[in-house]
C-alpha atoms as a PDB file:
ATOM      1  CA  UNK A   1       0.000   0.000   0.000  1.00  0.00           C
ATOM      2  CA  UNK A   2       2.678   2.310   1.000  1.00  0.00           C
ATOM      3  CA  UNK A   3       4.588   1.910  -2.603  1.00  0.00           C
ATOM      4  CA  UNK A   4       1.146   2.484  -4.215  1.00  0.00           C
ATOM      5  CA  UNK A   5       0.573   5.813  -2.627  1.00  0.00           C
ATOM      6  CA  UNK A   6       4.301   7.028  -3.388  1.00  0.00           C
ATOM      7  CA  UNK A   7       3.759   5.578  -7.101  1.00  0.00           C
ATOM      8  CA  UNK A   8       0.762   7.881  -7.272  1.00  0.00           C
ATOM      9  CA  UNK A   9       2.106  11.054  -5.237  1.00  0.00           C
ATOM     10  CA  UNK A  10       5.262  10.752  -7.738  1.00  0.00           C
ATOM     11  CA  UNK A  11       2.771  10.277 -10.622  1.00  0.00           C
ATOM     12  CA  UNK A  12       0.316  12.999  -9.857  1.00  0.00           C
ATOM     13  CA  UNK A  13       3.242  14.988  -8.938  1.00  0.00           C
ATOM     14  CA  UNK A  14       4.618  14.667 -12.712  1.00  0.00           C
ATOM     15  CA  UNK A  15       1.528  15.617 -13.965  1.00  0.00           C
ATOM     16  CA  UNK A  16       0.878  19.052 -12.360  1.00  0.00           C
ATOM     17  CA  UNK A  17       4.291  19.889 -13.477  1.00  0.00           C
ATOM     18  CA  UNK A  18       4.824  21.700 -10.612  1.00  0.00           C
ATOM     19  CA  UNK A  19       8.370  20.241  -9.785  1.00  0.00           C
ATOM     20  CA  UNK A  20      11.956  19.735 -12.278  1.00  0.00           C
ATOM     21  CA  UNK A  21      14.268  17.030 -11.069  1.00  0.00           C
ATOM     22  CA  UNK A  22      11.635  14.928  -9.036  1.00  0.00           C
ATOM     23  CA  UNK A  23      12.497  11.523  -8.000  1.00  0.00           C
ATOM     24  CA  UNK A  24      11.213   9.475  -5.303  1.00  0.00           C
ATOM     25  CA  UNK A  25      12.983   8.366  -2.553  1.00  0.00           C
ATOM     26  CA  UNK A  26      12.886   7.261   1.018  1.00  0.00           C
ATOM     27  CA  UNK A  27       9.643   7.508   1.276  1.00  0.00           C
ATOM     28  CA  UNK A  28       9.015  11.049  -0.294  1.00  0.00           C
ATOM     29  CA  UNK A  29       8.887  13.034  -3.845  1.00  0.00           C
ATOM     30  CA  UNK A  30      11.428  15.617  -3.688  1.00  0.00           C
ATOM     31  CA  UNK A  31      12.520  18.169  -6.561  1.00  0.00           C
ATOM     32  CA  UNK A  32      13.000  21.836  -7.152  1.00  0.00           C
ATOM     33  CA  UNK A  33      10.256  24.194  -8.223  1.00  0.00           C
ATOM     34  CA  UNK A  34      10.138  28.168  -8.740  1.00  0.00           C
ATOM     35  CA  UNK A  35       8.708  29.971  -5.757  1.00  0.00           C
ATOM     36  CA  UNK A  36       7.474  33.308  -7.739  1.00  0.00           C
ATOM     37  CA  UNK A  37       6.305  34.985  -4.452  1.00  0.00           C
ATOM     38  CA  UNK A  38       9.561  34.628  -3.183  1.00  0.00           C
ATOM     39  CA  UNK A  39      11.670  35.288  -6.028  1.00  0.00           C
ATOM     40  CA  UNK A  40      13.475  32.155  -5.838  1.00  0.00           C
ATOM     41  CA  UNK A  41      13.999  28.546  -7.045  1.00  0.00           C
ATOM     42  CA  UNK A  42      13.911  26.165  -3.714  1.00  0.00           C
ATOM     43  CA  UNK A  43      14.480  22.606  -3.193  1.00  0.00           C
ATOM     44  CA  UNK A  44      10.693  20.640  -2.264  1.00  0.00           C
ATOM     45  CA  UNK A  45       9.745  18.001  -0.398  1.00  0.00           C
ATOM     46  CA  UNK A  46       6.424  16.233  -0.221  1.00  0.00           C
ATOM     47  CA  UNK A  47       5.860  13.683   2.316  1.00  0.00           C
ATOM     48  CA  UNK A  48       3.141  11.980   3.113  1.00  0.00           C
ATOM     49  CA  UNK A  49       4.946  10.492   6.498  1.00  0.00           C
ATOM     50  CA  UNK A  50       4.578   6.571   5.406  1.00  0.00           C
ATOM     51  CA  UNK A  51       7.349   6.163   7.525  1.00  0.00           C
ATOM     52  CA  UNK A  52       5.380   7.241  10.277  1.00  0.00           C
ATOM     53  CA  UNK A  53       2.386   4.992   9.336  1.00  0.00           C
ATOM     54  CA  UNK A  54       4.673   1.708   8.912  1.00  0.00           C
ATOM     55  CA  UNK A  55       5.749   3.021  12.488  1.00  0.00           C
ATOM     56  CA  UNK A  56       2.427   2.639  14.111  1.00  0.00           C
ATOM     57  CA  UNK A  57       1.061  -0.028  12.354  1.00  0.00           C
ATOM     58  CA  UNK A  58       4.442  -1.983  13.517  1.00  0.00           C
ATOM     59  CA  UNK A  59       2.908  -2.123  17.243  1.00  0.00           C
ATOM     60  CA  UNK A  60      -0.430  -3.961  16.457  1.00  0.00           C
ATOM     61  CA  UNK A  61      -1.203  -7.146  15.991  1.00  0.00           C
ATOM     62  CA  UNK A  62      -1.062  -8.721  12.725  1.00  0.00           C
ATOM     63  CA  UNK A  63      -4.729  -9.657  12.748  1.00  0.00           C
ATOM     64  CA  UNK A  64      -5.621  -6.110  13.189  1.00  0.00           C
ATOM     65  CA  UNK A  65      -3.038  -4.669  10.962  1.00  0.00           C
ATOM     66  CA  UNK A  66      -4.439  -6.707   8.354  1.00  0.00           C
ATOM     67  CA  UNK A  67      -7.713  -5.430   8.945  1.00  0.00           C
ATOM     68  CA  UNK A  68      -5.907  -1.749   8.679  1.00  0.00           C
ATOM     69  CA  UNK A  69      -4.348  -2.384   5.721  1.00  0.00           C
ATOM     70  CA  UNK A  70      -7.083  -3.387   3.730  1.00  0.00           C
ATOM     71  CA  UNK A  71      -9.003  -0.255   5.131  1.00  0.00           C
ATOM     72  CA  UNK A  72      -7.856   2.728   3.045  1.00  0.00           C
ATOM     73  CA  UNK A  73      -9.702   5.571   5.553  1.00  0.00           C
ATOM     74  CA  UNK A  74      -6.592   7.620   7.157  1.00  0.00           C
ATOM     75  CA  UNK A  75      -4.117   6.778   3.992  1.00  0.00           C
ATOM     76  CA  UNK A  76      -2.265   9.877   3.175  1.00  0.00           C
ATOM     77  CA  UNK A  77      -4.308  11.462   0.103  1.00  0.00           C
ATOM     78  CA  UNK A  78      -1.641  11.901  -2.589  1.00  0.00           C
ATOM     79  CA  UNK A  79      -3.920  14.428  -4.643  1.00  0.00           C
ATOM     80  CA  UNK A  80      -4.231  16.194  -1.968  1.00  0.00           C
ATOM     81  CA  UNK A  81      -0.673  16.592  -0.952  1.00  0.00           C
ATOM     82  CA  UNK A  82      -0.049  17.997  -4.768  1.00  0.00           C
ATOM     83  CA  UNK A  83      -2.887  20.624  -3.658  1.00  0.00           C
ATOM     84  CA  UNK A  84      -1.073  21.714  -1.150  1.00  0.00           C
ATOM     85  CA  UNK A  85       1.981  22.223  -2.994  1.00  0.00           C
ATOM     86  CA  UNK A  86       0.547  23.855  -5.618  1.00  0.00           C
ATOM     87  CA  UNK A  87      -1.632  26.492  -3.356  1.00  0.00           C
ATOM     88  CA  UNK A  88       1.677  26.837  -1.548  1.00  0.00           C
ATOM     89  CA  UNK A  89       3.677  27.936  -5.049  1.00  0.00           C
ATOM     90  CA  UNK A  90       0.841  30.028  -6.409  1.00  0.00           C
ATOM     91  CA  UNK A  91       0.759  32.426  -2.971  1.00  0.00           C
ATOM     92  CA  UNK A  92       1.064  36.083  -4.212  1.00  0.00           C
ATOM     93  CA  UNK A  93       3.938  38.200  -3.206  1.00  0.00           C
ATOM     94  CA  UNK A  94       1.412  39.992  -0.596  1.00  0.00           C
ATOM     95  CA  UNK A  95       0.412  36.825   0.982  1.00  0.00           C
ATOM     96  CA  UNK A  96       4.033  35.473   1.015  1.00  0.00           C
ATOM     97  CA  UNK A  97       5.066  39.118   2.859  1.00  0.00           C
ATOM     98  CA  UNK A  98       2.415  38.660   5.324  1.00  0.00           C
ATOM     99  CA  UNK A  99       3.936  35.175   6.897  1.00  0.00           C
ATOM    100  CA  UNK A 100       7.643  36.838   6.439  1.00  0.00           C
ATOM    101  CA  UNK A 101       5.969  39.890   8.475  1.00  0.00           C
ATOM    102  CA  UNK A 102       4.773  37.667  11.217  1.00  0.00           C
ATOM    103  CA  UNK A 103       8.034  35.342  11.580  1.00  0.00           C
ATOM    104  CA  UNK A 104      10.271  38.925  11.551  1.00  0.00           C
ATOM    105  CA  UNK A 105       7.848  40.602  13.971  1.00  0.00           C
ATOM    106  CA  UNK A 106       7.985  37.540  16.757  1.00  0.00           C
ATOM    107  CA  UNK A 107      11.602  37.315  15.997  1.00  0.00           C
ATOM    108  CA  UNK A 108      12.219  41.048  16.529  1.00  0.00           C
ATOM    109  CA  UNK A 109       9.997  41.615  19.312  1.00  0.00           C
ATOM    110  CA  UNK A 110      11.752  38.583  21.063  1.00  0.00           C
ATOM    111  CA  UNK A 111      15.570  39.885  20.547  1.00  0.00           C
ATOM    112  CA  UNK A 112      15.188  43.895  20.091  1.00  0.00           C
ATOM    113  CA  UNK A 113      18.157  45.392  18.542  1.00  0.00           C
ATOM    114  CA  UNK A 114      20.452  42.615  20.361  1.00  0.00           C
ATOM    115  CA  UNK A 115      22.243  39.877  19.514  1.00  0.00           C
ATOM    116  CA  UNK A 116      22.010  40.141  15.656  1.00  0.00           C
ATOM    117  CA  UNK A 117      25.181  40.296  13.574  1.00  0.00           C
ATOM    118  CA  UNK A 118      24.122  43.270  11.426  1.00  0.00           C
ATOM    119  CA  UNK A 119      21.721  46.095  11.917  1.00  0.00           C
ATOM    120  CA  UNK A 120      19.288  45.513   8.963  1.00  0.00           C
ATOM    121  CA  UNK A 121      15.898  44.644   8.357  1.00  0.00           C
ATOM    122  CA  UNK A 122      15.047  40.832   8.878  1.00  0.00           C
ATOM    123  CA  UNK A 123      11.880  41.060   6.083  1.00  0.00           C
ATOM    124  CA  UNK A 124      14.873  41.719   4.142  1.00  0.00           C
ATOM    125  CA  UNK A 125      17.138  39.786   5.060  1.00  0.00           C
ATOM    126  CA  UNK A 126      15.223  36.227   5.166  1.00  0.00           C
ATOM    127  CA  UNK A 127      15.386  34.367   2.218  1.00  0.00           C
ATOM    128  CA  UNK A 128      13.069  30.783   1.616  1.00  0.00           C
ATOM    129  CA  UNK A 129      15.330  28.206   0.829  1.00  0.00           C
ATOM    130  CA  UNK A 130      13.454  25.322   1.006  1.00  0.00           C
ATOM    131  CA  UNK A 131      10.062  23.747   1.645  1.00  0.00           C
ATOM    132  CA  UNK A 132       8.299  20.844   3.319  1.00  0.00           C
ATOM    133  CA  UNK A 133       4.619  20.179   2.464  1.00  0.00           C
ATOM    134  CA  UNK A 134       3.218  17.496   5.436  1.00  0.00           C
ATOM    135  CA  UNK A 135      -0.746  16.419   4.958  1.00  0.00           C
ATOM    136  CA  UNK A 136      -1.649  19.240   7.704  1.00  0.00           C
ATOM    137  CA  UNK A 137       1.263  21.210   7.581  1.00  0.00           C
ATOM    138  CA  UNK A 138       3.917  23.751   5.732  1.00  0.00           C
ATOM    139  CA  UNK A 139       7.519  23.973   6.634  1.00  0.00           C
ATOM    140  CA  UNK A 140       9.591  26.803   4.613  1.00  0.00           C
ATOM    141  CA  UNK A 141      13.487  26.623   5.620  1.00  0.00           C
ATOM    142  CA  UNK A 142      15.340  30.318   5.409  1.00  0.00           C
ATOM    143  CA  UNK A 143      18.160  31.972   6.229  1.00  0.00           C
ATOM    144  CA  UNK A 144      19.444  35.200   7.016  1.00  0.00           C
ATOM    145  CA  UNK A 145      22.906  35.597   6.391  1.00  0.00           C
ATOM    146  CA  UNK A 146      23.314  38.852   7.426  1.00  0.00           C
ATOM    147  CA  UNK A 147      21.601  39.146  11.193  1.00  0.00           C
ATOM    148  CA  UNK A 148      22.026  34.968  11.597  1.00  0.00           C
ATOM    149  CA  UNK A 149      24.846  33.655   9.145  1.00  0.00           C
ATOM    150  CA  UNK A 150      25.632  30.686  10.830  1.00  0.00           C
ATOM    151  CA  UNK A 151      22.021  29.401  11.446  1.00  0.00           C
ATOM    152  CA  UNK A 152      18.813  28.949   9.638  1.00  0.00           C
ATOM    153  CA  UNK A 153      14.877  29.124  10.569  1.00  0.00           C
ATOM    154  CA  UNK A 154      12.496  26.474  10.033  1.00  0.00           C
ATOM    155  CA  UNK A 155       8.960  27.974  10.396  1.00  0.00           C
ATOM    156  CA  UNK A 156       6.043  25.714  10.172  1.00  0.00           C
ATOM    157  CA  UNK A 157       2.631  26.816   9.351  1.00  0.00           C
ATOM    158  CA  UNK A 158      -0.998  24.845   9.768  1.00  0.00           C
ATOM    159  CA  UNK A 159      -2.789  24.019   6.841  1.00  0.00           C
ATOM    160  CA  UNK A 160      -4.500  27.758   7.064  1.00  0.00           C
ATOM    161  CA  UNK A 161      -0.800  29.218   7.100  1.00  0.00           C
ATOM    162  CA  UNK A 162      -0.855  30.511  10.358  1.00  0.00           C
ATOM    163  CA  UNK A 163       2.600  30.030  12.088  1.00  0.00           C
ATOM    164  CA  UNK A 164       2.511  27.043  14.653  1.00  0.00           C
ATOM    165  CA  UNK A 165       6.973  27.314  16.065  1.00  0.00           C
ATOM    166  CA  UNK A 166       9.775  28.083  14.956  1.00  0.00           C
ATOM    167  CA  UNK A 167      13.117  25.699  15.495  1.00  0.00           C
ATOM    168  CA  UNK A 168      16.622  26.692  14.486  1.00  0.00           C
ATOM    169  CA  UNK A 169      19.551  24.406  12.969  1.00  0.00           C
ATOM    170  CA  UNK A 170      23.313  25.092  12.151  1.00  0.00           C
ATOM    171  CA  UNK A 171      23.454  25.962   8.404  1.00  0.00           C
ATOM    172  CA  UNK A 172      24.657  23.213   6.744  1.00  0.00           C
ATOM    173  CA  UNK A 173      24.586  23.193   2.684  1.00  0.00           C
ATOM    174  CA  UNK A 174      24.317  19.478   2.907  1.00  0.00           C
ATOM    175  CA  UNK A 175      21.115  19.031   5.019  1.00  0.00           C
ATOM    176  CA  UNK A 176      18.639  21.692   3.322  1.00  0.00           C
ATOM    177  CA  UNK A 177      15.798  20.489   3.692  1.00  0.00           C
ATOM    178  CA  UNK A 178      14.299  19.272   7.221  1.00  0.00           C
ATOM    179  CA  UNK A 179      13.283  15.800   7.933  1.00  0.00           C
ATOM    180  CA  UNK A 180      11.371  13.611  10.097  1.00  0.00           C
ATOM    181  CA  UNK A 181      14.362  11.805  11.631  1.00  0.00           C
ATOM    182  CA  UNK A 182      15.433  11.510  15.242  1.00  0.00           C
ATOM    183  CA  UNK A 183      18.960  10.632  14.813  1.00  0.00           C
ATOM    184  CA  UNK A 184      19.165  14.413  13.282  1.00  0.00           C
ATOM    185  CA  UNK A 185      20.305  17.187  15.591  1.00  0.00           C
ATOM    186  CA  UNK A 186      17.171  19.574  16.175  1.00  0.00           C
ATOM    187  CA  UNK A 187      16.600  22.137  18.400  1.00  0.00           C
ATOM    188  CA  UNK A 188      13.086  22.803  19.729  1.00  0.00           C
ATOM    189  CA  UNK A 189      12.478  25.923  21.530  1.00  0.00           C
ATOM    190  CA  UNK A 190       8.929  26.573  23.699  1.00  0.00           C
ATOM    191  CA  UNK A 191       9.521  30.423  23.253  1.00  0.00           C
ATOM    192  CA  UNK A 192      11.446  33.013  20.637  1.00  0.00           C
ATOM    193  CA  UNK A 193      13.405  34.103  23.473  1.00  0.00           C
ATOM    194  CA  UNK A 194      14.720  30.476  24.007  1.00  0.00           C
ATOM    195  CA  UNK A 195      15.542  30.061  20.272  1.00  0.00           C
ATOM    196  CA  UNK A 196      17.061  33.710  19.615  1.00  0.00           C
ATOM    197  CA  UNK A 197      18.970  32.928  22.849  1.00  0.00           C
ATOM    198  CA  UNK A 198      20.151  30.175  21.297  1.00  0.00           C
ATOM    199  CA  UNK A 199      20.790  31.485  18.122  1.00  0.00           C
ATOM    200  CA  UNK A 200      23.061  34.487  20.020  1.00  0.00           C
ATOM    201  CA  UNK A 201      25.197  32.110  21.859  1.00  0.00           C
ATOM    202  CA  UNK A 202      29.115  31.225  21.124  1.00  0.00           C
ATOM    203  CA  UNK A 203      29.828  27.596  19.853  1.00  0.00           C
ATOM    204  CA  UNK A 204      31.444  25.611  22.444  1.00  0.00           C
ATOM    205  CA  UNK A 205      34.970  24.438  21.629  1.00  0.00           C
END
């Protein structure tokens, strides 16, 4: 079942021509597309977290896994998932500013005129690298290499793009996009002041 539904998300995916360089991989359909809001090309990911479902269904017994199996209510919806991306990509540059506005406004609010490499605008200075589309969720990778050079912002929206948290990583060329994966290093942070803080701080030797 779990091949079928990546067969079709990479299928459907093709179609809607919404992605160069797809391929489908680990569990996911990943590619590049052009984000015109943003005025950039960023790497995608679309998962529909079949990981996550082998995960649970691994726990049950095999009588009622069965039973699961055969019962297709709660499979990830692979049309939908290529809705997503594609309402995602078609946002207009004043949408797009208004969810920049409300990540640099938190941000700013949280660390003033502190702890920032450079004096600039962070609406400017935040720039989408990458993005994550989840069944019920957004997550759009940036950085801001002038105020935060040596880190980047994950910010993850619900599926009505309002922002949910925000969770910093080292910037690391190699790992753009974020995963689902618990061996990875993440940093979760219950407040902006905790992840700015964060952010702000030396690297131990």
């Amino acid at each position: 079942m779990t091949a079928e539904l990546l067969d079709d998300l990479h299928r459907l995916l093709a179609e809607s021509g919404l992605l160069s360089d797809q391929a489908a991989e680990n569990g996911i359909v990943h590619g590049r597309a052009t984000f015109a809001a943003g005025g950039v090309e960023v790497a995608v990911n679309v998962d529909p977290e079949l990981d996550d479902e082998r995960d649970e269904l691994g726990d049950e017994p095999d009588d009622e896994r069965d039973e699961r199996d055969a019962d297709p209510v709660g499979d990830p919806d692979p049309a939908a998932l290529v809705a997503s991306l594609a309402r995602i990509l078609a946002l207009d540059p004043a949408a797009w500013r208004a969810l920049v506005d409300a990540i640099a406004e938190e941000i700013e609010e949280a660390v003033g005129d502190d702890d920032v490499e450079e004096q600039t605008d962070l609406r400017d200075d935040l720039t989408v690298t990458s993005i994550v589309v989840f069944a019920d969720a957004t997550v759009f990778a940036f950085t801001a290499p002038r105020q935060f050079p040596t880190s980047r912002l994950l910010a993850q929206f619900d599926a009505d793009l309002d922002i949910e948290h925000l969770e910093v990583l080292p910037l690391d060329d190699d790992a753009e996009l974020p995963e689902h994966d618990p061996s990875l290093e993440v940093h979760s942070f219950d407040t902006l002041e905790d992840l700015l803080t964060h952010i702000s701080a030396p690297e131990e030797p």
